[in-house]
Protein backbone atom coordinates (compact mmCIF):
# COMPACT_ATOMS: atom_id res chain seq x y z
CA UNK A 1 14.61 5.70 -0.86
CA UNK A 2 15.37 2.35 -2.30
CA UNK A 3 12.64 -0.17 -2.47
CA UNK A 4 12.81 -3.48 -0.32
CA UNK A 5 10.98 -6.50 -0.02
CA UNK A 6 12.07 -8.93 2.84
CA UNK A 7 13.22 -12.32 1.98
CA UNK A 8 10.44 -14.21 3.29
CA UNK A 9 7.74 -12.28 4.12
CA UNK A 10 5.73 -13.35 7.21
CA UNK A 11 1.98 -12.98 8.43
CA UNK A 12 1.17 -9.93 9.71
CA UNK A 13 -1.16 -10.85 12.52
CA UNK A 14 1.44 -13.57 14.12
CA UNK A 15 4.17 -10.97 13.57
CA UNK A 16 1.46 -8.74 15.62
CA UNK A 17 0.89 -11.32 18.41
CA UNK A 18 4.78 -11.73 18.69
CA UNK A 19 5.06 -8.01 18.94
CA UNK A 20 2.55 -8.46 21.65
CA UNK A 21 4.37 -11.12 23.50
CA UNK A 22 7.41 -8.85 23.76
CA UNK A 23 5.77 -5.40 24.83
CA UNK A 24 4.26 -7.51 28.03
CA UNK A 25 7.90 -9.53 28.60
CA UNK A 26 9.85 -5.65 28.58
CA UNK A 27 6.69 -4.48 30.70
CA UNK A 28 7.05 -7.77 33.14
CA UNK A 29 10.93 -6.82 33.52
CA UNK A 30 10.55 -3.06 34.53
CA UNK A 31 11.52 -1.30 31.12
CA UNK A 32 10.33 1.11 28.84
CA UNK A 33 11.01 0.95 25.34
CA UNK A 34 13.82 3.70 25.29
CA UNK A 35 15.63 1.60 28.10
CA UNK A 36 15.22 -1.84 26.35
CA UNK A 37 16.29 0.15 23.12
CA UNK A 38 19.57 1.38 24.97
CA UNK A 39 19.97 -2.23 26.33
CA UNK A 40 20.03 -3.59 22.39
CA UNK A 41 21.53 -0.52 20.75
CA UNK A 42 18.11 0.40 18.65
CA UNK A 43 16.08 3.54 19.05
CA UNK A 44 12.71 3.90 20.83
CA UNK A 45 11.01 3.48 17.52
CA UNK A 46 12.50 0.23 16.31
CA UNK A 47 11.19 -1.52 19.54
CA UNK A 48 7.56 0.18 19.50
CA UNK A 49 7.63 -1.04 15.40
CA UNK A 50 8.52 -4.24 16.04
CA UNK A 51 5.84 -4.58 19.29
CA UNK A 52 3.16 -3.13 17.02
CA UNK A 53 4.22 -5.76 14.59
CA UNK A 54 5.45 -3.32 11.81
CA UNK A 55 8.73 -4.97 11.80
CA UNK A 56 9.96 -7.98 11.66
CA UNK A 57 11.74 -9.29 15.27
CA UNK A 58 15.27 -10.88 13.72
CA UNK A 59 16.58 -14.09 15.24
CA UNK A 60 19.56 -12.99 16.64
CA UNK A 61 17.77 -9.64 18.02
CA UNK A 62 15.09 -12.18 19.60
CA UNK A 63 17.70 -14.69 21.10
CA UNK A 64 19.65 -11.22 22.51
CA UNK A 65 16.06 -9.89 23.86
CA UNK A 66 15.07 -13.76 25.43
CA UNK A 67 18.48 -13.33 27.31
CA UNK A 68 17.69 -10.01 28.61
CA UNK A 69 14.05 -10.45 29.34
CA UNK A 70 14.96 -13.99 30.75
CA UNK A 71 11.95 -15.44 28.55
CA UNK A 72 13.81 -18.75 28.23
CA UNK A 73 13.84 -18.40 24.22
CA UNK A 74 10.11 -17.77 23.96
CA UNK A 75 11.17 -15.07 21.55
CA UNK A 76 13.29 -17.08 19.27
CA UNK A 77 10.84 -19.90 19.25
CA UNK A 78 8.05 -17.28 18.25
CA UNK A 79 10.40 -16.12 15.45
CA UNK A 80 11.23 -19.57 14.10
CA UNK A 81 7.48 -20.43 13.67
CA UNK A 82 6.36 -17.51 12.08
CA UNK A 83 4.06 -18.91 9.47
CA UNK A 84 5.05 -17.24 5.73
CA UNK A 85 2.46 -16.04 3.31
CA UNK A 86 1.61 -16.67 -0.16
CA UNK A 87 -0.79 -13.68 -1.24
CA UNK A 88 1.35 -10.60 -0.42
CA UNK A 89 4.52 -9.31 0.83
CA UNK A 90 4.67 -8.11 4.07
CA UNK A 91 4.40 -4.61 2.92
CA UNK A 92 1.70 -5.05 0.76
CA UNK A 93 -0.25 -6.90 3.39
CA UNK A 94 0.32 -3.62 6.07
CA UNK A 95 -0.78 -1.41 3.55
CA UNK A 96 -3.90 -2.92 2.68
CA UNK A 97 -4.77 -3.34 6.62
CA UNK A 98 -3.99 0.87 6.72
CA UNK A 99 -6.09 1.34 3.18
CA UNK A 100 -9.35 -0.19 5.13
CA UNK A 101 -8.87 1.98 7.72
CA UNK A 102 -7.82 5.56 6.20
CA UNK A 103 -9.62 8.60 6.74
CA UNK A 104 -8.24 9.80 3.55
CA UNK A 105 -6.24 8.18 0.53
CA UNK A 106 -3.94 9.76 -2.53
CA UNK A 107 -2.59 8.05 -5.46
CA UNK A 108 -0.38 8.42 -8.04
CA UNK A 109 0.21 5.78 -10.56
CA UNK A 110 1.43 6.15 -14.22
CA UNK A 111 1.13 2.44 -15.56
CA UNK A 112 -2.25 0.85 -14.65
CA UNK A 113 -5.50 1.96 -13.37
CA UNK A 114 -5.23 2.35 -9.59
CA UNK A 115 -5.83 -0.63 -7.76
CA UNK A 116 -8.90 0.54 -5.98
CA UNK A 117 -10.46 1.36 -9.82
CA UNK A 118 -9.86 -1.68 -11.28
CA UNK A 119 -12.73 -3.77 -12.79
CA UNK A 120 -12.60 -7.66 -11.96
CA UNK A 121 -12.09 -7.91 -15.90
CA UNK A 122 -9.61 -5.43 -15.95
CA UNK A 123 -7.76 -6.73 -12.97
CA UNK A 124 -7.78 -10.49 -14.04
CA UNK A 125 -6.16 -9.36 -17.62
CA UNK A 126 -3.62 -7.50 -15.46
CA UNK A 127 -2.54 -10.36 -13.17
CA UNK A 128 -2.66 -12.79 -15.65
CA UNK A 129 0.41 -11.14 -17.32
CA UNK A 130 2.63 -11.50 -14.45
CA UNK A 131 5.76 -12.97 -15.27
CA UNK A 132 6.43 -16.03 -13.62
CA UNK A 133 2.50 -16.71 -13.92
CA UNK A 134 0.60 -17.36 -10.56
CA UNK A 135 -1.36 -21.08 -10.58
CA UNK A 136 -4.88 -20.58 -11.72
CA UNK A 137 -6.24 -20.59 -8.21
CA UNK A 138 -4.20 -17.73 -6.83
CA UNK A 139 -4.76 -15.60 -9.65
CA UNK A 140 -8.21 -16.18 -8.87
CA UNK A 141 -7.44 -15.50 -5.06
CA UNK A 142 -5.81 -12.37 -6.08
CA UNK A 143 -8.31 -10.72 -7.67
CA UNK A 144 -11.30 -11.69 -5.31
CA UNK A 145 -8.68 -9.73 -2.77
CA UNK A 146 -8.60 -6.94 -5.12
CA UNK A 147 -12.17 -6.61 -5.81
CA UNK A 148 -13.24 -6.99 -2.02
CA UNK A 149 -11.15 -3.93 -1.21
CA UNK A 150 -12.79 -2.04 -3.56
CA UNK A 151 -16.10 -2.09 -0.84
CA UNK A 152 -14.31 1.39 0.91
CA UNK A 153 -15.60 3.47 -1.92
CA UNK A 154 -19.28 2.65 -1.08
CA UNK A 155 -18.67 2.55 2.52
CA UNK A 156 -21.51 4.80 4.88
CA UNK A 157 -18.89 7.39 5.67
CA UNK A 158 -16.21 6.46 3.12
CA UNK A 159 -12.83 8.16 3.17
CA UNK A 160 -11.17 10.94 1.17
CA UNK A 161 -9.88 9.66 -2.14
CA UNK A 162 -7.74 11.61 -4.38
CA UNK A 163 -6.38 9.76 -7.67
CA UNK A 164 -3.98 11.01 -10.24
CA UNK A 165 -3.66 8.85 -13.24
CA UNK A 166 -1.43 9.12 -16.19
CA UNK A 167 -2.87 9.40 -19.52
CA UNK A 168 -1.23 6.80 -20.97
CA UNK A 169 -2.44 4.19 -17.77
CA UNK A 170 -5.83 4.80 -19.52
CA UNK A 171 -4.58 4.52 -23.43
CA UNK A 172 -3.53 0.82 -22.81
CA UNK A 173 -5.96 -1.49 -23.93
CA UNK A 174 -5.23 -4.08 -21.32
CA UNK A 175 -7.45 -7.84 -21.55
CA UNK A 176 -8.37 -6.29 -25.53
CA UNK A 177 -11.10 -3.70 -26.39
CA UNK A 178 -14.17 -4.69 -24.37
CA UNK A 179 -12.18 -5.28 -21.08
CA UNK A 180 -10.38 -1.69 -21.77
CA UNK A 181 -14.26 -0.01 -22.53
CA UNK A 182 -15.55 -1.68 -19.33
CA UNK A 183 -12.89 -0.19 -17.38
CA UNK A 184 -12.80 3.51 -19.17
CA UNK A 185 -17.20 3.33 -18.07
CA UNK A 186 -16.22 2.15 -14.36
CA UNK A 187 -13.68 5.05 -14.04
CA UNK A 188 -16.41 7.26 -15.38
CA UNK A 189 -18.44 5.83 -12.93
CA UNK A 190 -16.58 6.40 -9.70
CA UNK A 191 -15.64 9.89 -11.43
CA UNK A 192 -19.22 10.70 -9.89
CA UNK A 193 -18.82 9.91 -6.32
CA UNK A 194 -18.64 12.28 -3.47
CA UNK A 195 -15.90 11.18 -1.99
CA UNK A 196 -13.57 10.88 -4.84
CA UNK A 197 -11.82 12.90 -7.32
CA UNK A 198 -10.21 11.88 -10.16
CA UNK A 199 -7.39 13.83 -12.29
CA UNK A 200 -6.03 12.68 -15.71
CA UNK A 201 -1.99 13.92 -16.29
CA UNK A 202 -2.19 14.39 -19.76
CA UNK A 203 0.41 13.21 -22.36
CA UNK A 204 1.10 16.87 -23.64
CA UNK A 205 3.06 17.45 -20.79
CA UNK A 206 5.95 18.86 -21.25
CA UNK A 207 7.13 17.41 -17.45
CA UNK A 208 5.30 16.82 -14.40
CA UNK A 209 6.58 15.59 -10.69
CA UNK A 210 5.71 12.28 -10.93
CA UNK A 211 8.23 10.78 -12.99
CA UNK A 212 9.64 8.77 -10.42
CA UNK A 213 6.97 6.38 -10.20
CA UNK A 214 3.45 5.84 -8.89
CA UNK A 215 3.05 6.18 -4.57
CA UNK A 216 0.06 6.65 -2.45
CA UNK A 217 -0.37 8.40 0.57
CA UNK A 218 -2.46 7.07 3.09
CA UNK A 219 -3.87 9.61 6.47
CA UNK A 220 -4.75 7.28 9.63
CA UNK A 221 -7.14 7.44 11.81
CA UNK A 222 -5.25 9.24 14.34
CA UNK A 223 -3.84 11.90 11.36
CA UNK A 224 -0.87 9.93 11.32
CA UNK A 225 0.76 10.85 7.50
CA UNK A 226 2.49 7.53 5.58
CA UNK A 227 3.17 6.42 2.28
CA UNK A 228 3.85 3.55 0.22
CA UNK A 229 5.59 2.94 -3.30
CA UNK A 230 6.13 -0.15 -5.09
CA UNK A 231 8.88 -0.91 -7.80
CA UNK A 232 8.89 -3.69 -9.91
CA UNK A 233 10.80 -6.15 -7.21
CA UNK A 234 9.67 -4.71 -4.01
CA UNK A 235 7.57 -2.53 -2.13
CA UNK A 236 8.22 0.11 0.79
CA UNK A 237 6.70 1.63 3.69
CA UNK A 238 7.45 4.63 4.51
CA UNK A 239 6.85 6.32 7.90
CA UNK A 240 9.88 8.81 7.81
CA UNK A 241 8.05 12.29 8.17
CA UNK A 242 10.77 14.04 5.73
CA UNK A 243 10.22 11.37 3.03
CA UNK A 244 6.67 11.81 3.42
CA UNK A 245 6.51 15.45 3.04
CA UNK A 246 8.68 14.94 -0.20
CA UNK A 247 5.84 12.59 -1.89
CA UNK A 248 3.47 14.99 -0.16
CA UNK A 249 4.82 17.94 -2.08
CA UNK A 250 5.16 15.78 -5.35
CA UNK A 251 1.66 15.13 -4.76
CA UNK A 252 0.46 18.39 -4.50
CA UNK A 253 2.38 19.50 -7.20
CA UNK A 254 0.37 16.71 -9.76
CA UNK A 255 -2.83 18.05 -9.07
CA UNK A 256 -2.06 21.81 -10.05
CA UNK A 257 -0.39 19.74 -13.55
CA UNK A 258 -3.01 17.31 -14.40
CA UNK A 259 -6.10 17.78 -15.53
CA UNK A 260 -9.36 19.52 -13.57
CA UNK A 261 -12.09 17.00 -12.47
CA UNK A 262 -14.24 18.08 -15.17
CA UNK A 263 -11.94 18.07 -17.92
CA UNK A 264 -10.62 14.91 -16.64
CA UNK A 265 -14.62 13.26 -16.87
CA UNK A 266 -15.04 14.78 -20.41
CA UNK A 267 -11.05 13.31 -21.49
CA UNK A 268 -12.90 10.07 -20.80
CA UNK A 269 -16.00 10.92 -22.42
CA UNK A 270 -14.20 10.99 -25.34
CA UNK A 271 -12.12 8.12 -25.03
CA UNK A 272 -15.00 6.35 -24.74
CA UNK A 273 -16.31 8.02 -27.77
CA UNK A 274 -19.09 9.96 -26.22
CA UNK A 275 -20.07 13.04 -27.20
């Protein structure tokens, strides 16, 4: 399950209205997605992704489909003009459009403070450390994205959220001492909310399933089950239901090694150096 970012990541709503623009040319022509599939040698799948604008439509795949749908290269045109993005990868961007509208959330991570946790502070120290640096206005960009997503966990009817941190994610003092403090009270903080449990993994571990990396799994609206996992030069969807179940298993099997709720909240306490 190698990670893989595309090569120039395009906007996800124009990749969207393309995906749009083919469903109602294969529709205007008289076939379903299985036939057109057949027709182009992909499975039913890879033309519903691409019309939902999950995948990217190729240039020579859109030139082949213009032929076949006789839409007089409105396709490849579309495909050419596809405006590119500068604040996230393609599979960064889907994700976040699927985190806002979850009915339930689970993440792993074993470096940083999950995303969703992060103080503005804590987040600014983070991105600044990026290596090649962003320009000072799109680190600032960057983390108003960050903090703005953070509004789910306050929402009326928020979703299910289900964190598993490593210890050591919490032991770095990222931005220096007051930065690290602010962020050890926040996490405290959102410890307390209904809708969200928090687990420490502590360092005396003597191994746990999450060694492979950090992942989230994300449940849709309509109880569709997907996850995502980023690497250092790339990112991944994954929608494969076997692949899933794996980093569903993994997941499950975190919670019975990490900490309870309660010990996790007092583990803080002390970090903080409360009583």
């Amino acid at each position: 399950m190698s990670a893989k970012r595309p090569p120039r990541p395009k906007n996800l709503t124009s990749m969207k209205m393309l995906g749009k623009q083919l469903a109602a040319a294969r529709r205007a022509a008289g076939y379903t997605q299985r036939e057109l599939g057949d027709l182009v040698k992909l499975d039913e799948e890879t033309i519903a992704s691409i019309e939902q604008g999950r995948r990217s439509l190729k240039p020579d795949l859109a030139a082949l489909l213009d032929d076949i749908l006789q839409t007089k290269g409105m396709l490849s045109v579309g495909v050419a003009n596809l405006p590119e993005i500068d604040q996230f990868p393609m599979w960064a961007e889907l994700y976040m459009q699927h985190e806002r509208e979850a009915i339930a959330l689970s993440w792993y991570d074993n470096a940083v403070v999950p995303g969703l946790l992060q103080t503005r502070a804590y987040a600014h120290a983070l991105l600044s450390g990026r290596v090649p640096a962003y320009e000072a206005d799109e680190l600032e960009t960057k983390v108003a994205a960050r903090m703005e997503r953070r509004e789910i966990l306050h929402r009326k009817v928020p979703p299910t959220l289900s964190f598993v941190v490593w210890e050591p994610a919490l032991l770095m003092p990222t931005g220096g001492r007051e930065v690290h403090l602010e962020q050890l009270r926040f996490l405290r903080e959102c410890s307390e909310l209904p809708c969200l449990s928090l687990q420490i993994l502590p360092l005396n571990r003597t191994s746990h399933a999450g060694d492979a990396g950090p992942f989230i799994l994300v449940e849709t609206p309509d109880h569709q089950h997907l996850a995502y996992t980023e690497s250092q030069r790339g990112s991944q969807w994954v929608s494969n239901p076997d692949e899933v179940s794996i980093l569903a298993r993994k997941y499950a099997m975190l919670r019975t090694q990490a900490l309870t709720i309660e010990e996790s909240r007092s583990l803080l306490d002390r970090l903080l150096g409360e009583p």
